[in-house]
N, C-alpha and C. Protein backbone atom coordinates (compact mmCIF):
# COMPACT_ATOMS: atom_id res chain seq x y z
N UNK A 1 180.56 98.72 152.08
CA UNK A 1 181.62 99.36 151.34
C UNK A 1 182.93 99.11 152.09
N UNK A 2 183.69 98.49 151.27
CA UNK A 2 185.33 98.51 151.98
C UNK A 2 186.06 99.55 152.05
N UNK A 3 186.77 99.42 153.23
CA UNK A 3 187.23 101.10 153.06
C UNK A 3 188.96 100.97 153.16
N UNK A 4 189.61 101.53 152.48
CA UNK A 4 191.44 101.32 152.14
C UNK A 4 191.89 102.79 153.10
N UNK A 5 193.23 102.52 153.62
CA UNK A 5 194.17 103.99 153.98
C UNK A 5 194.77 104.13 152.84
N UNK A 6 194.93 105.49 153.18
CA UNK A 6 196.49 105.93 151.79
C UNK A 6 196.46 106.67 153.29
N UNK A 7 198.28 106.45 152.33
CA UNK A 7 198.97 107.74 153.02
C UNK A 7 199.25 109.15 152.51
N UNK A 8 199.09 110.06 152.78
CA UNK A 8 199.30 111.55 152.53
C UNK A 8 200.36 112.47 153.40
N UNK A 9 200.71 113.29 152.51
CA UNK A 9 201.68 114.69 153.22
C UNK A 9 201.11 114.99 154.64
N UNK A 10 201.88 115.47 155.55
CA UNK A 10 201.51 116.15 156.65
C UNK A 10 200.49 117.56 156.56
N UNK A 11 201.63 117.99 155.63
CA UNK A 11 201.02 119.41 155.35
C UNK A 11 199.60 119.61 154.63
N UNK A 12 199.64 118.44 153.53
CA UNK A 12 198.55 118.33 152.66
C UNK A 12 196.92 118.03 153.60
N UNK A 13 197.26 116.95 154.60
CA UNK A 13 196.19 116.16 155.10
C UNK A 13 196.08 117.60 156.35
N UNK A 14 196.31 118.85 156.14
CA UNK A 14 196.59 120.18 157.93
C UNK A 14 195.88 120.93 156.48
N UNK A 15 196.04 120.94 155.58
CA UNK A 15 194.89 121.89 154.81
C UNK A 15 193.83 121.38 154.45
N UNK A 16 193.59 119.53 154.01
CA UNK A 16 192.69 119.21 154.30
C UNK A 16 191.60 119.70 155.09
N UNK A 17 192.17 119.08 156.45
CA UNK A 17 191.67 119.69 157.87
C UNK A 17 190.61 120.96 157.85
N UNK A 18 191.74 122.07 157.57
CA UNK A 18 191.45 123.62 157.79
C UNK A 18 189.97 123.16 156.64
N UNK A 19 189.97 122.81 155.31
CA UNK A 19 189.04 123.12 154.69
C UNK A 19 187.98 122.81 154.92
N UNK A 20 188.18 121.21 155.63
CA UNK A 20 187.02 120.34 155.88
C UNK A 20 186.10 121.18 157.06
N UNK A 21 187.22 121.06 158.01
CA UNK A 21 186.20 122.19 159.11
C UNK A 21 185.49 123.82 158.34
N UNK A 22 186.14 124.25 157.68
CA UNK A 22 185.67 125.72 157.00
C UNK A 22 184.23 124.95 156.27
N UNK A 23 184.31 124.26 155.68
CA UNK A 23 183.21 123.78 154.88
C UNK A 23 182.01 123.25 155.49
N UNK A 24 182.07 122.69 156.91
CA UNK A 24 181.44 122.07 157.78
C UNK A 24 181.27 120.58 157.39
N UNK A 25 182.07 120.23 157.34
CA UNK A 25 181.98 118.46 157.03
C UNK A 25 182.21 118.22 158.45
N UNK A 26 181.89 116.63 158.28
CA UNK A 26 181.81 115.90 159.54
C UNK A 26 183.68 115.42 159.86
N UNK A 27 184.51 115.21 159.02
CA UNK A 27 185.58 114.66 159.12
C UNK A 27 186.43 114.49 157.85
N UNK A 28 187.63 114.80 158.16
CA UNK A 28 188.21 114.78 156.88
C UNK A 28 188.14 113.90 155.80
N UNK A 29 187.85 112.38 156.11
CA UNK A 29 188.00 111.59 155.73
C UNK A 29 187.16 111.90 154.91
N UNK A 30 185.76 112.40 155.28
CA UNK A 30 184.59 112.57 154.55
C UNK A 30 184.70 113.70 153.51
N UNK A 31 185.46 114.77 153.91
CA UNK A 31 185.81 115.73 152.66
C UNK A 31 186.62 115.56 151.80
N UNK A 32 187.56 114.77 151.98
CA UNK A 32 188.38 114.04 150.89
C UNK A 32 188.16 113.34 149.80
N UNK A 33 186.78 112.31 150.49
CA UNK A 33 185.99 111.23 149.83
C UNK A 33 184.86 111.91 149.12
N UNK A 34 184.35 112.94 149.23
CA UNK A 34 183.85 113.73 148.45
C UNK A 34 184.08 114.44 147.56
N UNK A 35 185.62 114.94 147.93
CA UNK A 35 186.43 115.51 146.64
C UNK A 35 186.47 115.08 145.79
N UNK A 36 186.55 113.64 145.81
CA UNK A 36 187.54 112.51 145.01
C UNK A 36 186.07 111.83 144.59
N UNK A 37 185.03 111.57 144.57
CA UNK A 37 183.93 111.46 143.88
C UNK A 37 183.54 112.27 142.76
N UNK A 38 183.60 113.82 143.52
CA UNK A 38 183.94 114.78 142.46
C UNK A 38 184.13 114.70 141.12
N UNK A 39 185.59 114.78 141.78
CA UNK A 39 186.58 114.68 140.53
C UNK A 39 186.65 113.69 139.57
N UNK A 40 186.41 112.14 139.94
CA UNK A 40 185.83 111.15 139.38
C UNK A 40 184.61 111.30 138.50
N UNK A 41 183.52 111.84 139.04
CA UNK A 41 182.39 112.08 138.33
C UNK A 41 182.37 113.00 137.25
N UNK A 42 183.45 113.88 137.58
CA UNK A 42 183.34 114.99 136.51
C UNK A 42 184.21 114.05 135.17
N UNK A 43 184.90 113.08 135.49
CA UNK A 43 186.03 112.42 134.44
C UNK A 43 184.94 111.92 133.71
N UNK A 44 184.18 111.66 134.82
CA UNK A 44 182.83 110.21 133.96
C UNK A 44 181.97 110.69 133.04
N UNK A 45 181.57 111.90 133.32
CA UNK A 45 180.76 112.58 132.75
C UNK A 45 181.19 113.69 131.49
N UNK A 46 182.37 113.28 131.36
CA UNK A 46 183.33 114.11 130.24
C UNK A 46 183.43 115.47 130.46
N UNK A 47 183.30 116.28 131.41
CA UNK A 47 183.58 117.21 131.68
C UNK A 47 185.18 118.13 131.70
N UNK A 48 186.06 117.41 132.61
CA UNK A 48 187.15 117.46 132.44
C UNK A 48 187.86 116.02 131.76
N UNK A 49 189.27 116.42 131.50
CA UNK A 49 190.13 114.99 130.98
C UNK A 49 190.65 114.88 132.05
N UNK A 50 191.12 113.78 132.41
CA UNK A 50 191.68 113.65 133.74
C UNK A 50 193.37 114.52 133.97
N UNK A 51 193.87 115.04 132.49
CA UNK A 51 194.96 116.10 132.63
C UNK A 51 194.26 117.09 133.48
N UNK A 52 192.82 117.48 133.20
CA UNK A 52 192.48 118.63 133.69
C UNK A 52 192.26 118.39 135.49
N UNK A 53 191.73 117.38 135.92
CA UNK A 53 191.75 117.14 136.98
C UNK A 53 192.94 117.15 137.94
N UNK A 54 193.72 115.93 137.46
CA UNK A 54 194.92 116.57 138.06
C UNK A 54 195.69 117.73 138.44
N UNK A 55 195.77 118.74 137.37
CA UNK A 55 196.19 120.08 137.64
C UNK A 55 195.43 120.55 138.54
N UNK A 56 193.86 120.13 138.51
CA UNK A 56 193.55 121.15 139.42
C UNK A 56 193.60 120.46 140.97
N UNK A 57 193.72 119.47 141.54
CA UNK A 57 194.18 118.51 142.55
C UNK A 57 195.70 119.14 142.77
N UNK A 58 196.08 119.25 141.69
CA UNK A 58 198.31 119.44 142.17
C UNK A 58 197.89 121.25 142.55
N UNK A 59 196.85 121.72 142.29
CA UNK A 59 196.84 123.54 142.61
C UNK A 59 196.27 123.38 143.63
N UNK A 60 195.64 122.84 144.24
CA UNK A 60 195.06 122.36 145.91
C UNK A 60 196.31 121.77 146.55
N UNK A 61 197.16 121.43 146.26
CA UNK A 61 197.74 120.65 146.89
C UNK A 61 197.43 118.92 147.50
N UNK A 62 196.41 118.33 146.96
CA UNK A 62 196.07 117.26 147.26
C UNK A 62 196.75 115.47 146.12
N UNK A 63 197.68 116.49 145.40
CA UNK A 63 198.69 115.63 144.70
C UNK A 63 199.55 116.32 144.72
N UNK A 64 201.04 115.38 144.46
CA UNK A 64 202.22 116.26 143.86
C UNK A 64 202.35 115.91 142.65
C-alpha cells in the first residue's frame, strides 16, 4: 500500500492526538486512517451522502 502526506491544522492534528490516545490507537496516523475508511464506507454503503459526512467531519473539526 502507498502511503501520501497531507497537510493539516495544528490545532486539528492536537485533537486528533488527544482522541487517538483517549481511544487507544497505536498512532494518529492510524486513527485518522480509520476515520476516513469510516466515513468512506459509510458513503459506499449509502448510508450517509457525502453532504452528510462532511458536516459531520467540519463538527469534529477534521475539515474546514
Amino acid at each position: 500500500m502507498a502511503s501520501k502526506k497531507i497537510k493539516i491544522d495544528g490545532e486539528l492534528y492536537h485533537k486528533a492526538k488527544q482522541y487517538a490516545e483517549t481511544a487507544g490507537y497505536s498512532s494518529v496516523d492510524e486513527f485518522i486512517t480509520h476515520m476516513l475508511e469510516k466515513a468512506l464506507s459509510d458513503i459506499e454503503e449509502g448510508g450517509d451522502s457525502i453532504e452528510e459526512v462532511e458536516k459531520r467531519l467540519r463538527g469534529l473539526g477534521y475539515i474546514s
